[in-house]
Protein backbone atom coordinates (compact mmCIF):
# COMPACT_ATOMS: atom_id res chain seq x y z
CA UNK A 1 23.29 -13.20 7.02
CA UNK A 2 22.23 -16.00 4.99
CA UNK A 3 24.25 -16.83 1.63
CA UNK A 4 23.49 -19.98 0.87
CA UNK A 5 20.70 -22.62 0.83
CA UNK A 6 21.01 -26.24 -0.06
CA UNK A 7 17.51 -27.77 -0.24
CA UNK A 8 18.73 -31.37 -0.67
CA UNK A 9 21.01 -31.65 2.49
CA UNK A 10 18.64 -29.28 4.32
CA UNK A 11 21.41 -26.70 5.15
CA UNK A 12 21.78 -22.96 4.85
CA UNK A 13 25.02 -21.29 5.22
CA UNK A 14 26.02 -17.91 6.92
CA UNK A 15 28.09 -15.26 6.15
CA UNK A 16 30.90 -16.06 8.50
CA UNK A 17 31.12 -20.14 7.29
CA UNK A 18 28.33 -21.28 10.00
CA UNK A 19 25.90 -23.84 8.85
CA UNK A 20 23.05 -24.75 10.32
CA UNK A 21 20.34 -27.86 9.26
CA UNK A 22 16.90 -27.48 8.92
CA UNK A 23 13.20 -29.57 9.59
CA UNK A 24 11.57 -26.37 8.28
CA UNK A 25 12.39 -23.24 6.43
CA UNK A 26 10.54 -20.13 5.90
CA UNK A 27 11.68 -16.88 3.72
CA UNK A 28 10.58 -14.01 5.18
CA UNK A 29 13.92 -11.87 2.85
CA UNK A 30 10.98 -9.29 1.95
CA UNK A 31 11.76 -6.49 -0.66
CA UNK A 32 13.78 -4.08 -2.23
CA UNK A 33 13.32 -0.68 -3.93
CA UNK A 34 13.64 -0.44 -7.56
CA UNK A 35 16.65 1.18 -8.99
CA UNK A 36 15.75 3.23 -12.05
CA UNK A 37 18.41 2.32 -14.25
CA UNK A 38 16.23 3.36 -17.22
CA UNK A 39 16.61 7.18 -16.40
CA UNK A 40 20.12 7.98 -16.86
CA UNK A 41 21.44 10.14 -14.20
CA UNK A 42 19.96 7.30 -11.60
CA UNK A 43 23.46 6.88 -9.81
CA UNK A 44 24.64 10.71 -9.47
CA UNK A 45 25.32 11.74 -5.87
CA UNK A 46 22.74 13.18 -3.65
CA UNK A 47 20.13 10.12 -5.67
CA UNK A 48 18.49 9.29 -2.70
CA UNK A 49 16.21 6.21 -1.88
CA UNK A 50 13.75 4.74 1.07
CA UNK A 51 15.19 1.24 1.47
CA UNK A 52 14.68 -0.74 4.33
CA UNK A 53 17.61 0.12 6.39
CA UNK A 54 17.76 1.58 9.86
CA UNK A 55 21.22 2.94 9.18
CA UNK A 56 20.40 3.80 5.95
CA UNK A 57 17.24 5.96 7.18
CA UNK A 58 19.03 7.15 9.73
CA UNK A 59 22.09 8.86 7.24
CA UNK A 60 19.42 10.21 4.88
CA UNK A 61 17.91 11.96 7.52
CA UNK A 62 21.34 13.61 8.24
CA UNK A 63 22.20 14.13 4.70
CA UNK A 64 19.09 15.96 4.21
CA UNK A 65 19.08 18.45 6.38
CA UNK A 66 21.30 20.49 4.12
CA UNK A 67 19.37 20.14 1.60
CA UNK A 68 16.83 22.96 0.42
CA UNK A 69 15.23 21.69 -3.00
CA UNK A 70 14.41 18.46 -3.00
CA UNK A 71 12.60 16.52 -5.60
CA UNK A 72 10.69 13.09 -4.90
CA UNK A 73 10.10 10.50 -7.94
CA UNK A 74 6.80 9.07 -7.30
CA UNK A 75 3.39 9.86 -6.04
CA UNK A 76 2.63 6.50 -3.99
CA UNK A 77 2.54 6.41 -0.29
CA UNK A 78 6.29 6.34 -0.05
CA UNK A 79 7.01 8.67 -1.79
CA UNK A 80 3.82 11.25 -1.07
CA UNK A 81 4.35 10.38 2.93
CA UNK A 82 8.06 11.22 2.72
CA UNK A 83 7.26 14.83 0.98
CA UNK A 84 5.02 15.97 2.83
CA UNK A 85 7.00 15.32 6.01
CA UNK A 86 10.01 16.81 4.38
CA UNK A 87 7.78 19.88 3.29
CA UNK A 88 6.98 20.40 6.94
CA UNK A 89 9.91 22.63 7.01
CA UNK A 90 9.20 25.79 5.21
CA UNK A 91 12.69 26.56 4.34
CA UNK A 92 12.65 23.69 2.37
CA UNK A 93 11.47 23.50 -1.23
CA UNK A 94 9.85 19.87 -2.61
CA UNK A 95 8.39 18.47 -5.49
CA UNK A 96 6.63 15.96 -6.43
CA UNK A 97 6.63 14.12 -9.30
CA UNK A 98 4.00 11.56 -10.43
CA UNK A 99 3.58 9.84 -13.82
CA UNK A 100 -0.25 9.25 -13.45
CA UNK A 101 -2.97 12.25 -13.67
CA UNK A 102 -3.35 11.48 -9.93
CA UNK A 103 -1.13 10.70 -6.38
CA UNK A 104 -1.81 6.83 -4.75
CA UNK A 105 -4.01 6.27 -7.87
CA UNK A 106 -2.62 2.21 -7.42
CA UNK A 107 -4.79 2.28 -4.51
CA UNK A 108 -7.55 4.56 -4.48
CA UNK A 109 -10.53 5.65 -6.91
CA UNK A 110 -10.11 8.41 -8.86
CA UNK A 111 -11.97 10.31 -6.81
CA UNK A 112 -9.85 9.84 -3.82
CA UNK A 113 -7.01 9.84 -5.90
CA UNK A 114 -8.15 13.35 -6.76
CA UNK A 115 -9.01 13.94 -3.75
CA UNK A 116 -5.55 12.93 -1.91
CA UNK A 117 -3.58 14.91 -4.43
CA UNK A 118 -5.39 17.66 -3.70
CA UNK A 119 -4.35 17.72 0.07
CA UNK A 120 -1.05 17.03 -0.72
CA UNK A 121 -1.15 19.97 -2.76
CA UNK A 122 -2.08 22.00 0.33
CA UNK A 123 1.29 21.22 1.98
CA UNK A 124 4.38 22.90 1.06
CA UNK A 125 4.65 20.50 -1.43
CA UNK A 126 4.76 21.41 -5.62
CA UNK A 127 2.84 18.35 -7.23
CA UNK A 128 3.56 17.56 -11.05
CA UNK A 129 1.15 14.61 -12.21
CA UNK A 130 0.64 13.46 -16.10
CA UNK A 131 4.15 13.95 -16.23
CA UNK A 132 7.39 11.43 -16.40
CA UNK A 133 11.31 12.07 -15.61
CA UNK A 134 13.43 11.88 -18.64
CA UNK A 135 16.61 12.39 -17.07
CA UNK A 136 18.76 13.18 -14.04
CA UNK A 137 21.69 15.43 -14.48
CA UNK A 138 24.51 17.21 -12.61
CA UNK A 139 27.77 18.74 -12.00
CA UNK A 140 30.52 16.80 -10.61
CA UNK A 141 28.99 13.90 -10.31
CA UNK A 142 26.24 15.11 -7.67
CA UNK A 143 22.70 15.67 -9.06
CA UNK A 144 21.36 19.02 -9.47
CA UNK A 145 19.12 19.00 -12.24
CA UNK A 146 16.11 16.70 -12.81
CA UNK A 147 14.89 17.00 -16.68
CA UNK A 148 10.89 15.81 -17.12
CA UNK A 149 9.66 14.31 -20.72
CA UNK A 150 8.07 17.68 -21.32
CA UNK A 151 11.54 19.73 -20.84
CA UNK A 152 10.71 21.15 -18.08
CA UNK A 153 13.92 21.29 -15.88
CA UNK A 154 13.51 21.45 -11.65
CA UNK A 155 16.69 22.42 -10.19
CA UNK A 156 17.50 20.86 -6.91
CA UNK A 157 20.27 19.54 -4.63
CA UNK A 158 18.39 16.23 -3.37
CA UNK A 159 16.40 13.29 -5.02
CA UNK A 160 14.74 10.82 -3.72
CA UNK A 161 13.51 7.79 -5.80
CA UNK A 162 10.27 6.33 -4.69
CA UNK A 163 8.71 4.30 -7.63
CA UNK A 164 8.41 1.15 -6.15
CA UNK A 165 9.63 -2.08 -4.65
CA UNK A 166 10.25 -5.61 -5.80
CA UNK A 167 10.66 -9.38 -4.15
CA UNK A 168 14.13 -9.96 -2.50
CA UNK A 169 14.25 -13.48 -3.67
CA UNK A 170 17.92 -13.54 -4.98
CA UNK A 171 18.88 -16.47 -2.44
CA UNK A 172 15.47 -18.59 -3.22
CA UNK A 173 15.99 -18.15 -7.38
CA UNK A 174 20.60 -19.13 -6.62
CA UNK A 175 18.60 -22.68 -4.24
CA UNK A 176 16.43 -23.19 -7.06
CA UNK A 177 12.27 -22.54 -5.42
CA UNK A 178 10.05 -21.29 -8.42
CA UNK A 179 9.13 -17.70 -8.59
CA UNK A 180 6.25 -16.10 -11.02
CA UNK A 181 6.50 -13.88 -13.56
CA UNK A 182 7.41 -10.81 -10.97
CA UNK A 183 10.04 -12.73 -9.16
CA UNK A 184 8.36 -13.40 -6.19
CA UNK A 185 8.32 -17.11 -4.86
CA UNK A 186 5.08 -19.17 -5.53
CA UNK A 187 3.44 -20.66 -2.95
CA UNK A 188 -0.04 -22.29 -1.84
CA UNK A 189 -2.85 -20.99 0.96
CA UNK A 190 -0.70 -22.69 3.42
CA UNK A 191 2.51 -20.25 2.66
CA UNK A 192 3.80 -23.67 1.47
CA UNK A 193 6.41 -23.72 -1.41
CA UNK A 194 6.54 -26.73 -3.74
CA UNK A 195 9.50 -27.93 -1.53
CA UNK A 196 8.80 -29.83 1.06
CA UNK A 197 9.49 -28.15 4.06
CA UNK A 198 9.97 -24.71 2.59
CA UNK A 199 8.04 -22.20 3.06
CA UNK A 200 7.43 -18.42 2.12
CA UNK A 201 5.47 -14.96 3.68
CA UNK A 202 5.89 -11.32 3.31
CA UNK A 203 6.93 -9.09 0.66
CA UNK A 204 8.82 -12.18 -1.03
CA UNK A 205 6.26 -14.31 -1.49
CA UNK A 206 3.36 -14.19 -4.10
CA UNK A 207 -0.45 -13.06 -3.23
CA UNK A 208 -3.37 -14.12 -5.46
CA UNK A 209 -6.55 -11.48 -5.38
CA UNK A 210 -8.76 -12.25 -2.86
CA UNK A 211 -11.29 -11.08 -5.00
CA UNK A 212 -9.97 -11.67 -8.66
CA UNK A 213 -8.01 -15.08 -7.54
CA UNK A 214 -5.36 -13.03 -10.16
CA UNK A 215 -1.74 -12.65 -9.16
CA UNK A 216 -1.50 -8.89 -7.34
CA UNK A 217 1.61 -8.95 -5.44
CA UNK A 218 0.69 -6.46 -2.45
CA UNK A 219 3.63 -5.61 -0.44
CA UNK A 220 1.80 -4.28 2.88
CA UNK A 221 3.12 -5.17 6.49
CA UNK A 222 -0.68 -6.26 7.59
CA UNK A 223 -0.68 -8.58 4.66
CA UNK A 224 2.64 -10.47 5.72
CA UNK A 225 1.51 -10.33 9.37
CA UNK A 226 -1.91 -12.06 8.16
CA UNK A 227 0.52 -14.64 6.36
CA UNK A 228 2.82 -15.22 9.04
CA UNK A 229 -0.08 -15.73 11.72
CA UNK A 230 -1.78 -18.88 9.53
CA UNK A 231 1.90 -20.07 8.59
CA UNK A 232 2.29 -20.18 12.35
CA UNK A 233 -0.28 -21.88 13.47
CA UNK A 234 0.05 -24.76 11.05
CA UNK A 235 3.86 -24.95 9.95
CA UNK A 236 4.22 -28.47 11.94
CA UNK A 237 1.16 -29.88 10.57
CA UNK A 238 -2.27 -28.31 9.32
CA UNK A 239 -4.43 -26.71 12.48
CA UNK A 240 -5.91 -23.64 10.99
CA UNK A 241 -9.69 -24.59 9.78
CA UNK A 242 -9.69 -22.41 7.06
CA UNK A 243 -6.19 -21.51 5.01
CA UNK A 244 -5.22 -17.64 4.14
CA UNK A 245 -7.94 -17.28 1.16
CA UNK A 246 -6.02 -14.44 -0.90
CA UNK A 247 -5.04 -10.66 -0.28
CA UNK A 248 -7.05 -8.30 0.06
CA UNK A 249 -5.39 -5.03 0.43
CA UNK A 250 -6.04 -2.46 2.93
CA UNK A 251 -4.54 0.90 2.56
CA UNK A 252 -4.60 4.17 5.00
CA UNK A 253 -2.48 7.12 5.28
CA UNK A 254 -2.98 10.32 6.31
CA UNK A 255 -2.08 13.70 4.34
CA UNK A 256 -2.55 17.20 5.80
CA UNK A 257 -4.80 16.04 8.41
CA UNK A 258 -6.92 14.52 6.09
CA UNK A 259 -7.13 10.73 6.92
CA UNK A 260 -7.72 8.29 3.83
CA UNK A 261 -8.36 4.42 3.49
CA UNK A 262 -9.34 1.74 1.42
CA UNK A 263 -9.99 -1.77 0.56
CA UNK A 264 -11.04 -3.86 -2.35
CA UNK A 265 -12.18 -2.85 -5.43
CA UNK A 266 -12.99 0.91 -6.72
CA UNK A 267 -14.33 2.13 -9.65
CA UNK A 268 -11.21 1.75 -11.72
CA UNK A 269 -10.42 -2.16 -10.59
CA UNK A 270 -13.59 -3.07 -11.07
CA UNK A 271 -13.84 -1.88 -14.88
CA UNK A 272 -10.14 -3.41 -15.24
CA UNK A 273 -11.90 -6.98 -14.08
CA UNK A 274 -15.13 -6.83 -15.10
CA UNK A 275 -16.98 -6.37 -12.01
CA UNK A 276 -20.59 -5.41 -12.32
CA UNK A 277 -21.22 -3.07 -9.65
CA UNK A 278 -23.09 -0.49 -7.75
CA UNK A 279 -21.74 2.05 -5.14
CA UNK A 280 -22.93 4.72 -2.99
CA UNK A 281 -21.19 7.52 -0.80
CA UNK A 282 -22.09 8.99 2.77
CA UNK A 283 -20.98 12.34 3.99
CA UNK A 284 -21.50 13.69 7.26
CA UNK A 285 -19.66 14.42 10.78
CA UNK A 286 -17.88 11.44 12.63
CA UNK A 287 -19.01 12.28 15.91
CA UNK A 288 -22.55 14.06 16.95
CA UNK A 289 -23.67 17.04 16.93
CA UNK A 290 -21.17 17.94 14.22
CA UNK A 291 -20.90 21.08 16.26
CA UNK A 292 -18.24 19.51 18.55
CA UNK A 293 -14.87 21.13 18.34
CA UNK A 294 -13.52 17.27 17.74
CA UNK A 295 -16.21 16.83 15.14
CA UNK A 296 -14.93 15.87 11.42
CA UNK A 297 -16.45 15.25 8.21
CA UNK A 298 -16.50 12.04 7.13
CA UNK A 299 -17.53 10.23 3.81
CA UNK A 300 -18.34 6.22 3.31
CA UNK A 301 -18.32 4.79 0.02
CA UNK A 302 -18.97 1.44 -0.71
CA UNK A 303 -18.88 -0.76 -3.84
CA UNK A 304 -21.64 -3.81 -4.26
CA UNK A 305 -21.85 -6.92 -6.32
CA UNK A 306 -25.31 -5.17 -8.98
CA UNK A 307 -26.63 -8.86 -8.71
CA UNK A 308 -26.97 -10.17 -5.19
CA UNK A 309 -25.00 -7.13 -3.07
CA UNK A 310 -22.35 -8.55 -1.37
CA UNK A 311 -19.85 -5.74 -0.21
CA UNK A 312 -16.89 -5.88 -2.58
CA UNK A 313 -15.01 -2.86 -1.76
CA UNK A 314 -15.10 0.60 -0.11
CA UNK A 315 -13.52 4.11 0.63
CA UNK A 316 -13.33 6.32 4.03
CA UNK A 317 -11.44 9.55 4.50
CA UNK A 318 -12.20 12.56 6.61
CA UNK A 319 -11.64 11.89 10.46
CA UNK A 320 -9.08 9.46 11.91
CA UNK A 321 -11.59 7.49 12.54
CA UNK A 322 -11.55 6.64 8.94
CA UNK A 323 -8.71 3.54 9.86
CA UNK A 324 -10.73 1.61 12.01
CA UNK A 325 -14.23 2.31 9.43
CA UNK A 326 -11.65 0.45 6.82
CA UNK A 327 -11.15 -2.36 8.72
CA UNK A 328 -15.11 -3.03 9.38
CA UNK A 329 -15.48 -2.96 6.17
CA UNK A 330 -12.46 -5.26 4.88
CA UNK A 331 -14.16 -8.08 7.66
CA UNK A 332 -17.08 -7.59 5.64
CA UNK A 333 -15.73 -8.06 2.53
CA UNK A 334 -14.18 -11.39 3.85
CA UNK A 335 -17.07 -12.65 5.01
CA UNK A 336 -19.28 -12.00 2.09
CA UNK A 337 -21.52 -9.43 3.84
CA UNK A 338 -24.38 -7.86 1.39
CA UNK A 339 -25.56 -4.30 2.01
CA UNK A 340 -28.86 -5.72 3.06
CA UNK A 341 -27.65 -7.27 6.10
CA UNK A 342 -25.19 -4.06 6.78
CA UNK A 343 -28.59 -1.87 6.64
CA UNK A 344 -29.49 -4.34 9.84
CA UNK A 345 -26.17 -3.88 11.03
CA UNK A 346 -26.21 -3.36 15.26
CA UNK A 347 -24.20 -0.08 16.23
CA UNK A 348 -22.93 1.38 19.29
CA UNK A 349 -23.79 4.99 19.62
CA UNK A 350 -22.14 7.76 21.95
CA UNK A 351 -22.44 11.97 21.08
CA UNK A 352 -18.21 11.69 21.89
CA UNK A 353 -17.27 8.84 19.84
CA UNK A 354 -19.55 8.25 16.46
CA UNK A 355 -21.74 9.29 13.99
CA UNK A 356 -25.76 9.90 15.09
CA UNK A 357 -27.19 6.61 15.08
CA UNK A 358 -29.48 7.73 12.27
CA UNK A 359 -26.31 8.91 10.42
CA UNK A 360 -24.39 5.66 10.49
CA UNK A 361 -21.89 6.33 7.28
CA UNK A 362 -22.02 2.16 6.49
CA UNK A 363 -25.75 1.74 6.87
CA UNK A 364 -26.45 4.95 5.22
CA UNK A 365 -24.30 4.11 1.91
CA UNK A 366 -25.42 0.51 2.27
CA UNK A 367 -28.65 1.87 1.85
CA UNK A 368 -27.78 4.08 -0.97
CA UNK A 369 -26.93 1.04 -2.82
CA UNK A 370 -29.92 -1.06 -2.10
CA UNK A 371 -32.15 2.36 -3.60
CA UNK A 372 -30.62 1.15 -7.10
CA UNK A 373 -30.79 -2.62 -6.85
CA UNK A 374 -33.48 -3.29 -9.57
């Protein structure tokens, strides 16, 4: 473990006394969850949260299996992953709590938002939305009661805190690298830090909008893996053509079955930045005939600059084929693809494996968008 950086002499320091000199440096220190200290009750027993720690993982797994009511602070994909696998057994009792009207609404419309809570309400899990935790309570120092801002009380023998995560830059702020306003460390499309030599990806680093060019501070594993690939290729001098051009974040999960993705704007980022836009939705079966046993339904929407169409965003759940859809769609995004070249789009087609030809979901919503382009 690393305790020390010295970015004059070029050394870091170890935890057992080691020191080591560098050429080049990269911090790749990630993030950590957000403890709640605003909610008193936070460090009761039994307060449980998802940090990233094999061993720690790998206790809570053990500690909960003798629990029965369980209650999980926040409706993100964290938190609404980790309750519905812990609803899977029915002896167990779980809630969720969310502060928004609406589960992953950080990430998805609000119709998907909707439409996500929904399925997660179809599991054996209770969902409370609209609603925020007041305070955590208990009897010999091990939780048992969480209190919500309505007085409603949920009795329960577990929590687990799930509202979030936050730059593990500790060591860069103590060696003195600049971090914005979030605490994560500023860098340039080259991962580059304003010290020479240093350099930053992942969680710990800051990500400007692909879209917005705003600070947005996604904390996704593609994201840092997208980072880390253009860092490699040029950290000994500059051989990547084109630098990593912002974030643009791509989100899937799957609830009940139901699989869910998304990437770029929606209806409710686009209002929040001004975006003048159009969209259109596609529903129909993921394979054809939709009589096939295997056969899913499937919806495509898609969000479009109103004045020249360029792809800006878009929406898939239904099938599992929904995370690959996601990804065609993100590569359009990135390379400024309008719906009128999407409508000209060249498809495979096989009964097995897609949509009807005449039923391709992008073409079909592309198309749906070009019908109210004045």
């Amino acid at each position: 473990k690393i305790t020390d950086v010295d970015l004059n002499s070029k050394t870091v320091k170890t935890e057992s006394g080691d020191e080591y000199t560098y050429d080049k440096l990269v911090f790749a220190t990630g993030s950590k969850v957000v403890i709640p200290s605003f909610i008193p009750g936070y460090n009761l027993d039994n307060v449980f949260y998802i940090k990233k720690s094999y061993n720690y993982i790998k206790q809570l797994h053990i500690d909960l299996k003798s629990k029965q009511n369980i209650v999980v602070i926040g409706g993100g994909f964290i938190g609404a992953e980790v309750a519905e696998q812990l609803a899977l057994n029915i002896g167990k009792k779980v809630t969720l709590i969310e502060s928004e009207n609406y589960c992953f609404s950080k990430a998805f419309s609000k119709e998907l938002s909707k439409i996500a809570t929904e399925a997660l309400g179809n599991t054996n899990v209770q969902v409370k939305t609209s609603v925020r935790v007041k305070e955590l309570k208990g009897k010999n120092n091990k939780v048992d009661t969480v209190i919500l801002e309505n007085n409603e009380e949920i009795s329960c023998d577990a929590v687990i805190m799930a509202i979030g995560y936050k730059p593990n830059t500790e060591l860069a702020k103590d060696c003195g690298l600049q971090l914005n306003r979030i605490g994560a460390i500023v860098k340039d499309n080259y991962e580059r830090t304003k010290e020479k030599g240093v350099c930053a990806v992942g969680d710990c680093s800051q990500t400007i909008g692909f879209l917005t060019g705003r600070s947005d501070h996604v904390m996704l594993a593609s994201t840092a893996t997208a980072e880390a690939r253009v860092l490699g290729h040029n950290i000994f001098g500059v051989k990547m053509r084109k630098a990593f051009m912002g974030t643009l974040a791509v989100f899937s999960t799957e609830i009940d079955g139901l699989a869910m993705a998304a990437a770029g704007i929606n209806d409710s980022s686009a209002k929040e930045t001004n975006i003048d836009y159009l969209s259109a939705k596609f529903t129909d079966f993921d394979t054809h005939p939709g009589k096939f046993s295997h056969s899913k339904q499937l919806s495509v929407k898609l969000f479009a600059s109103a004045q020249d169409g360029s792809i800006l965003g878009g929406e898939v759940w239904g099938g599992k084929s929904a995370g690959e859809i996601i990804n065609t769609i993100s590569l359009a995004i990135q390379k400024g693809v309008t719906v009128f070249e999407m409508v000209s789009f060249q498809i495979g087609s096989h009964p097995l494996l897609t949509s009807a030809p005449t039923k391709t979901h992008l073409i079909k919503a592309a198309e749906g968008i070009i019908a109210q382009m004045k």
